[in-house]
N, C-alpha and C. Protein backbone atom coordinates (compact mmCIF):
# COMPACT_ATOMS: atom_id res chain seq x y z
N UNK A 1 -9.62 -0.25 4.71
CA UNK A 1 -8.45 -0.59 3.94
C UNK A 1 -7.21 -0.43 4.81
N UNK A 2 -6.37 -1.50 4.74
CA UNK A 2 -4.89 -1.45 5.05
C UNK A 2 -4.47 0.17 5.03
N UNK A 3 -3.71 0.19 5.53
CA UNK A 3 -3.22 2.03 5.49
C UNK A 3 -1.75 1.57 4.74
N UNK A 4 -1.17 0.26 5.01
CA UNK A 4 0.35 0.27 4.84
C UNK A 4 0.29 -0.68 3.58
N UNK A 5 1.12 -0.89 2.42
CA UNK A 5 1.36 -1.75 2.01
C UNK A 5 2.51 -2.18 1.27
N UNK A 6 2.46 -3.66 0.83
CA UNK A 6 4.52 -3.87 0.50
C UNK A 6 4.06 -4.11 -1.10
N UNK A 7 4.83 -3.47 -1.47
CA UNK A 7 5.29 -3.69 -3.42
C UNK A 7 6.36 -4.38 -3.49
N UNK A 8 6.52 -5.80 -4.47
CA UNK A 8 7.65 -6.33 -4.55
C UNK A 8 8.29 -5.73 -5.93
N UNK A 9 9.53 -5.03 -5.70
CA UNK A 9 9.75 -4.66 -7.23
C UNK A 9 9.89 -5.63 -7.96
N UNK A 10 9.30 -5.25 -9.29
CA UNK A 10 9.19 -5.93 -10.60
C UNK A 10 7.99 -7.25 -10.10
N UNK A 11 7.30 -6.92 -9.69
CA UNK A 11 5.93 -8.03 -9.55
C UNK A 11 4.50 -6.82 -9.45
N UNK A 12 3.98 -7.58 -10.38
CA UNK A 12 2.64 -6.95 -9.95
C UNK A 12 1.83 -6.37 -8.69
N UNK A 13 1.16 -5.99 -8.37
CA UNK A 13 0.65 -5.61 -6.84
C UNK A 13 -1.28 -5.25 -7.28
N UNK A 14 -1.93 -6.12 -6.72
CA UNK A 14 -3.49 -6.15 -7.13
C UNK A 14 -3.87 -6.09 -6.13
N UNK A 15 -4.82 -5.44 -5.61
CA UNK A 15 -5.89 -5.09 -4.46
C UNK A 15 -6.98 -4.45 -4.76
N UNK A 16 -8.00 -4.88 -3.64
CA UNK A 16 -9.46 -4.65 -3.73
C UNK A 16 -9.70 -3.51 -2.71
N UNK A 17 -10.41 -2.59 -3.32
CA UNK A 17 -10.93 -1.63 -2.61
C UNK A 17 -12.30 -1.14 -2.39
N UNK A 18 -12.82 -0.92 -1.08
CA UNK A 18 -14.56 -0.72 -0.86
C UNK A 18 -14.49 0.48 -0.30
N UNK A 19 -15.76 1.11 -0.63
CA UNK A 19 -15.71 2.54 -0.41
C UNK A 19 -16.68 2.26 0.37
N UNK A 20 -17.21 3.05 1.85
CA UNK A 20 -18.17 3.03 2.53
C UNK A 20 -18.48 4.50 2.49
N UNK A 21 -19.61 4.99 3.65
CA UNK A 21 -19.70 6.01 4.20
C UNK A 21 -20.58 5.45 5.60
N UNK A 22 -20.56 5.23 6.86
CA UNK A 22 -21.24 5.15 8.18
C UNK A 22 -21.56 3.75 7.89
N UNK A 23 -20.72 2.77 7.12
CA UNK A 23 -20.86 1.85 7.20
C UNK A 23 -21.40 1.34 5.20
N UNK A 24 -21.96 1.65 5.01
CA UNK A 24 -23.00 1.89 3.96
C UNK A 24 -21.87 2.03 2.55
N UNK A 25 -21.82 0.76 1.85
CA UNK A 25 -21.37 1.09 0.23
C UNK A 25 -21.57 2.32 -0.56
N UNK A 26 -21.03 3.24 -0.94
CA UNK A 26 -20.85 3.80 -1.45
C UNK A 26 -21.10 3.36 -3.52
N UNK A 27 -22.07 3.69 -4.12
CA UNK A 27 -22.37 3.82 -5.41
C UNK A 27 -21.51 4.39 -6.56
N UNK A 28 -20.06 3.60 -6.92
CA UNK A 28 -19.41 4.48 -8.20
C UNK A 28 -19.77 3.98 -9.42
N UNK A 29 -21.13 3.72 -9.66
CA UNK A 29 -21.11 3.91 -10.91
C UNK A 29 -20.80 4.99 -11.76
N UNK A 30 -20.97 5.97 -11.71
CA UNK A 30 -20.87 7.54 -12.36
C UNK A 30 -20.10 8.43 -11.75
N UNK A 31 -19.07 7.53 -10.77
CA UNK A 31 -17.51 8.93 -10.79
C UNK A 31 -16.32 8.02 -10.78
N UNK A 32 -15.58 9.10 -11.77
CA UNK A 32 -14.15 8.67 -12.06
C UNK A 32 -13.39 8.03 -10.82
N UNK A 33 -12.62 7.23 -11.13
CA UNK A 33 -11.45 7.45 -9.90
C UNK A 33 -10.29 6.97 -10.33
N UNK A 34 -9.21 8.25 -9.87
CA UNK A 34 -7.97 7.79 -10.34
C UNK A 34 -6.94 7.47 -9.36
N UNK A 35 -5.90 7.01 -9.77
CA UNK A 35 -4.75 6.51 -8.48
C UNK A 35 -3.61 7.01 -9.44
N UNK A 36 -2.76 7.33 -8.17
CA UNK A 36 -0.77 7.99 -8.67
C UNK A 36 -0.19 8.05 -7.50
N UNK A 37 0.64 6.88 -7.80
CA UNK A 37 1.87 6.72 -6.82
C UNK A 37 2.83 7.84 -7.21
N UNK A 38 3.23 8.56 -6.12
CA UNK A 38 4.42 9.20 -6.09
C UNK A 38 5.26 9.12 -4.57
N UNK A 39 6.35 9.59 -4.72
CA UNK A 39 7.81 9.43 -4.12
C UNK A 39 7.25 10.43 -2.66
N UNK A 40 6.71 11.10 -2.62
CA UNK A 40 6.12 11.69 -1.41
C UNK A 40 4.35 12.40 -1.31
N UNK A 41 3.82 12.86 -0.84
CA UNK A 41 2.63 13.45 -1.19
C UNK A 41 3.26 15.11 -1.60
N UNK A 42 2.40 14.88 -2.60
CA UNK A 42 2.32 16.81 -3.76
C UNK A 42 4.00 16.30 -4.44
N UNK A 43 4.50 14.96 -4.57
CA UNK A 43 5.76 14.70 -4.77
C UNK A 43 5.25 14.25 -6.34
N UNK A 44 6.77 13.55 -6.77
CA UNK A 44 6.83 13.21 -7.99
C UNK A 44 6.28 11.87 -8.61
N UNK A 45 5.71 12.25 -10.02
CA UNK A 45 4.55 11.16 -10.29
C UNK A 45 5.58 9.81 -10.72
N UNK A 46 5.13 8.63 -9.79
CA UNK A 46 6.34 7.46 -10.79
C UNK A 46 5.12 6.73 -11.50
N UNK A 47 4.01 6.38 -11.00
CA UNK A 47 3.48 6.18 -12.15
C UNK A 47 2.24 5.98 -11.70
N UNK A 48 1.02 5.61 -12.46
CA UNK A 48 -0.38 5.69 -12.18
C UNK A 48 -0.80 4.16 -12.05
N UNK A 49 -1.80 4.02 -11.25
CA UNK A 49 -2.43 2.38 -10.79
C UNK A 49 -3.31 2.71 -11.82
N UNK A 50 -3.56 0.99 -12.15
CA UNK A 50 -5.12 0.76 -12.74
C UNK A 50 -5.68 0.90 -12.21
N UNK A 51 -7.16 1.31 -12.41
CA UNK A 51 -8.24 1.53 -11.60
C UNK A 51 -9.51 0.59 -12.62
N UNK A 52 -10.11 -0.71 -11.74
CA UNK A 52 -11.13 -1.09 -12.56
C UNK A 52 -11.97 -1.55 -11.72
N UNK A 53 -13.34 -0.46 -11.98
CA UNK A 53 -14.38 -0.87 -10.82
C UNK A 53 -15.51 -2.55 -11.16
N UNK A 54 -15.28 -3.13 -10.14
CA UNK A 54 -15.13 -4.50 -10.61
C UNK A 54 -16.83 -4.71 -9.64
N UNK A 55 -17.25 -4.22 -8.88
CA UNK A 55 -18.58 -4.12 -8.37
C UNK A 55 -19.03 -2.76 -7.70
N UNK A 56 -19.71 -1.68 -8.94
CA UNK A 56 -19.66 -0.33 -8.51
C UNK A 56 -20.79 -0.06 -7.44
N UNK A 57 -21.66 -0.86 -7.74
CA UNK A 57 -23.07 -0.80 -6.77
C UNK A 57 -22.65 -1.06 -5.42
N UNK A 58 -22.01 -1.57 -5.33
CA UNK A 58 -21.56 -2.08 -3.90
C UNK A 58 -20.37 -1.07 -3.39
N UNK A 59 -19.40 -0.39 -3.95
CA UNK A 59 -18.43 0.31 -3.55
C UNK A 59 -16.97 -0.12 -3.83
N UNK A 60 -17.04 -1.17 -4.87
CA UNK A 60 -15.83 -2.17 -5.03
C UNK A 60 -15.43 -1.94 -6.33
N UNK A 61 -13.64 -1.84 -6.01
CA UNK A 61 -13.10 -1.65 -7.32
C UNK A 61 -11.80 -1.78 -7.01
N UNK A 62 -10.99 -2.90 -7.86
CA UNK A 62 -9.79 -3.18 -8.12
C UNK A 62 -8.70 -1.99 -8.29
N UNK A 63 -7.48 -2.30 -7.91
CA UNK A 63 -6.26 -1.69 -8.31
C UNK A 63 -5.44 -2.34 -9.04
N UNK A 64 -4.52 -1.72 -9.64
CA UNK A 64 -3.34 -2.74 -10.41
C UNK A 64 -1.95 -2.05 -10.48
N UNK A 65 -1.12 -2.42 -9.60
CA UNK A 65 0.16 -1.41 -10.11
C UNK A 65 1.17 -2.58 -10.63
N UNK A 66 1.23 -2.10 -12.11
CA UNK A 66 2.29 -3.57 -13.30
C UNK A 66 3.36 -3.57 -12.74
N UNK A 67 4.20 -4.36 -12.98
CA UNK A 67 5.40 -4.82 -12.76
C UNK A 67 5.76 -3.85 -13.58
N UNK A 68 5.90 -3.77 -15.08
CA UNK A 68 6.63 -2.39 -15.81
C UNK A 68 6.73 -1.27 -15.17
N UNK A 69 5.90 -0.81 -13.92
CA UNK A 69 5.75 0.37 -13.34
C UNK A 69 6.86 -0.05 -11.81
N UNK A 70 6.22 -1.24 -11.66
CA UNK A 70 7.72 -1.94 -9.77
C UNK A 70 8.44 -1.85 -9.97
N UNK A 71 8.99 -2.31 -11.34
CA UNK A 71 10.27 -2.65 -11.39
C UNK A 71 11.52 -1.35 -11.34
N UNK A 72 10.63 -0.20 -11.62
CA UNK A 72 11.42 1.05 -11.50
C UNK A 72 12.18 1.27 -9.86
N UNK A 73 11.23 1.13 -9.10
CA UNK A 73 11.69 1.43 -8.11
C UNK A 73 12.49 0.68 -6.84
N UNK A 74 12.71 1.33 -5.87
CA UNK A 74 14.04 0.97 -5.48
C UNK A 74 13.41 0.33 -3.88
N UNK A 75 14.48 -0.78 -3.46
CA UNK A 75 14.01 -1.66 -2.25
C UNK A 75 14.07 -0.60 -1.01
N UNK A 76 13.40 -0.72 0.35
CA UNK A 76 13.39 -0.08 1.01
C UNK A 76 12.69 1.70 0.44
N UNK A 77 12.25 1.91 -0.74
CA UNK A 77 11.69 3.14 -1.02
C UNK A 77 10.36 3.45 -0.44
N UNK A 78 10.05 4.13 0.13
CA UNK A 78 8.42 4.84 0.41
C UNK A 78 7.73 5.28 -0.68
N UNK A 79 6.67 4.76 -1.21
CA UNK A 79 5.73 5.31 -2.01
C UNK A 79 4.57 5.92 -1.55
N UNK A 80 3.89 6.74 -2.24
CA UNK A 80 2.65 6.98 -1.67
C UNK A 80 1.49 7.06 -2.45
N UNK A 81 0.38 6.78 -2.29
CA UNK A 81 -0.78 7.13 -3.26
C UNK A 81 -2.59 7.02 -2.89
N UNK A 82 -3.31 8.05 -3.49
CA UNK A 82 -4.82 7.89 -2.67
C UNK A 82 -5.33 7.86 -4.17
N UNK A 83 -6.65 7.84 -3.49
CA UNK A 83 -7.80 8.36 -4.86
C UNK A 83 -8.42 8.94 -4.97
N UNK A 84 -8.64 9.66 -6.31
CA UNK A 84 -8.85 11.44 -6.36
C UNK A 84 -10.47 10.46 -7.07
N UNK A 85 -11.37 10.66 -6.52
CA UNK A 85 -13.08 10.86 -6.91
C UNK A 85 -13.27 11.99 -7.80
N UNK A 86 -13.99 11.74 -9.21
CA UNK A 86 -14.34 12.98 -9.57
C UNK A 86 -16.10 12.34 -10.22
N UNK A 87 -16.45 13.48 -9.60
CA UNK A 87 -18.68 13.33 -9.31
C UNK A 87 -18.98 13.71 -10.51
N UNK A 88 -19.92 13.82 -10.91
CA UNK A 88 -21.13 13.93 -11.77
C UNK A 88 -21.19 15.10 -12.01
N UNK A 89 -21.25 16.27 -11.02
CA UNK A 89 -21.38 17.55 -10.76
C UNK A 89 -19.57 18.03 -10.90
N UNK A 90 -18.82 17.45 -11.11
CA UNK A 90 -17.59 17.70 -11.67
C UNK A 90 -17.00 18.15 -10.16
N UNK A 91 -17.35 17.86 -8.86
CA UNK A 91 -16.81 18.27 -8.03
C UNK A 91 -15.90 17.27 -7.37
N UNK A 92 -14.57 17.17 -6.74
CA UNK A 92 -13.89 16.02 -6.84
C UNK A 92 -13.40 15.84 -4.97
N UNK A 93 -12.88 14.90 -4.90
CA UNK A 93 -12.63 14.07 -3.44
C UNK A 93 -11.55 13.54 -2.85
N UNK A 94 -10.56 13.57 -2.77
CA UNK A 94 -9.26 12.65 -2.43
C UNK A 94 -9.38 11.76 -0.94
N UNK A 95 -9.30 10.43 -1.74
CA UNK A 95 -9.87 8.93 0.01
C UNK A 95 -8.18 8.16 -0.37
N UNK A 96 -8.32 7.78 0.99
CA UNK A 96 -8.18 8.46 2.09
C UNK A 96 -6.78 9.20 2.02
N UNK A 97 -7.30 10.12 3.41
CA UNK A 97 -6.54 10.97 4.04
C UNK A 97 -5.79 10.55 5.72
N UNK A 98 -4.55 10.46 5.88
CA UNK A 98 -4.04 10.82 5.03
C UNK A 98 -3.54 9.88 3.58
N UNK A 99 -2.63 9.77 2.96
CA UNK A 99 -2.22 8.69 1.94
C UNK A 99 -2.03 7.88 2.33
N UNK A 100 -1.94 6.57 1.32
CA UNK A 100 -1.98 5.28 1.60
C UNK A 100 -0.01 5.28 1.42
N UNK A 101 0.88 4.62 2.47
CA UNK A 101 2.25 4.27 2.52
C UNK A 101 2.40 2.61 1.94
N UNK A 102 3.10 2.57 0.73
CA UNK A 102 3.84 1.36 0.55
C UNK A 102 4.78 1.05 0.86
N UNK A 103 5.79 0.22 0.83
CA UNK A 103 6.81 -0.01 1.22
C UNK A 103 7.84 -1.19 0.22
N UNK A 104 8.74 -0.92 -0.28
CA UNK A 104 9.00 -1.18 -1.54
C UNK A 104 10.13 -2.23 -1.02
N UNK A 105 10.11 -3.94 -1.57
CA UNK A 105 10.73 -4.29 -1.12
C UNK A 105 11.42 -5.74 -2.47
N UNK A 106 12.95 -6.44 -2.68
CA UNK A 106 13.33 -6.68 -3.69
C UNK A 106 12.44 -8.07 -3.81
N UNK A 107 12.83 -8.93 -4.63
CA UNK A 107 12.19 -10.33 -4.60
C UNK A 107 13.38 -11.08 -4.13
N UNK A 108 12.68 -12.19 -3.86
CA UNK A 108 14.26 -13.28 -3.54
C UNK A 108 14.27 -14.27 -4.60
N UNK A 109 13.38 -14.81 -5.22
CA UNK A 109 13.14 -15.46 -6.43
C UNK A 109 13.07 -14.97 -7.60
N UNK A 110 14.14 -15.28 -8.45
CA UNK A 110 14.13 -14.26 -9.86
C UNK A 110 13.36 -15.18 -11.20
C-alpha cells in the first residue's frame, strides 16, 4: 500500500486494501478492522473510515472516508490513520506501522 495519500476536501476518498504476510493473503474473515483518521498519531479523532471487507479470503477490503467527514478539514492539513485488527482470541494488531500520511488538499471544481 501507498504510504502517502491526497484527500480532496469535501469529496469522497475510496481505496482498496490487501493484507499479506511473506507475500501470502492474509484471511479476514473473522477479525474486526477498524480505521480513525486523526490530526496526528495518539492525536485527535476527526473521524472514522468505512471499513468493508469486499474479498476476505484473499486479504481485501475497501475503505471509505465521506465527504461529510472531508469536508471538515482544512487544505494543506496532515492527517493520519492505520488499522487496528482485532482476532478471534480478542488479541489485537495495528498495520501498518508507521501510519498511513494524507495530505489534504481544496477542489478546483465546485
Amino acid at each position: 500500500m501507498r504510504r502517502k495519500i491526497t484527500i480532496v476536501k469535501g469529496n469522497d476518498k475510496d481505496f482498496t486494501v490487501k493484507v499479506t504476510k511473506n507475500g501470502n493473503p492474509i484471511n479476514l474473515t473473522d477479525i474486526e478492522i477498524y480505521c480513525e483518521v486523526k490530526d496526528k498519531p495518539n492525536g485527535q479523532l476527526l473521524f472514522t473510515g468505512i471499513v468493508t471487507k469486499t474479498d476476505p479470503e484473499h486479504g481485501i477490503f475497501t475503505v471509505r472516508f465521506p465527504r461529510t467527514a472531508t469536508q471538515h478539514l482544512t487544505p494543506n492539513q496532515l492527517v493520519y490513520f492505520d488499522f487496528r485488527f482485532v482476532f478471534t482470541d480478542g488479541s489485537e494488531k495495528n498495520f501498518p506501522t508507521p501510519p498511513i500520511v494524507c495530505n489534504v488538499v481544496d477542489r478546483v471544481t465546485d
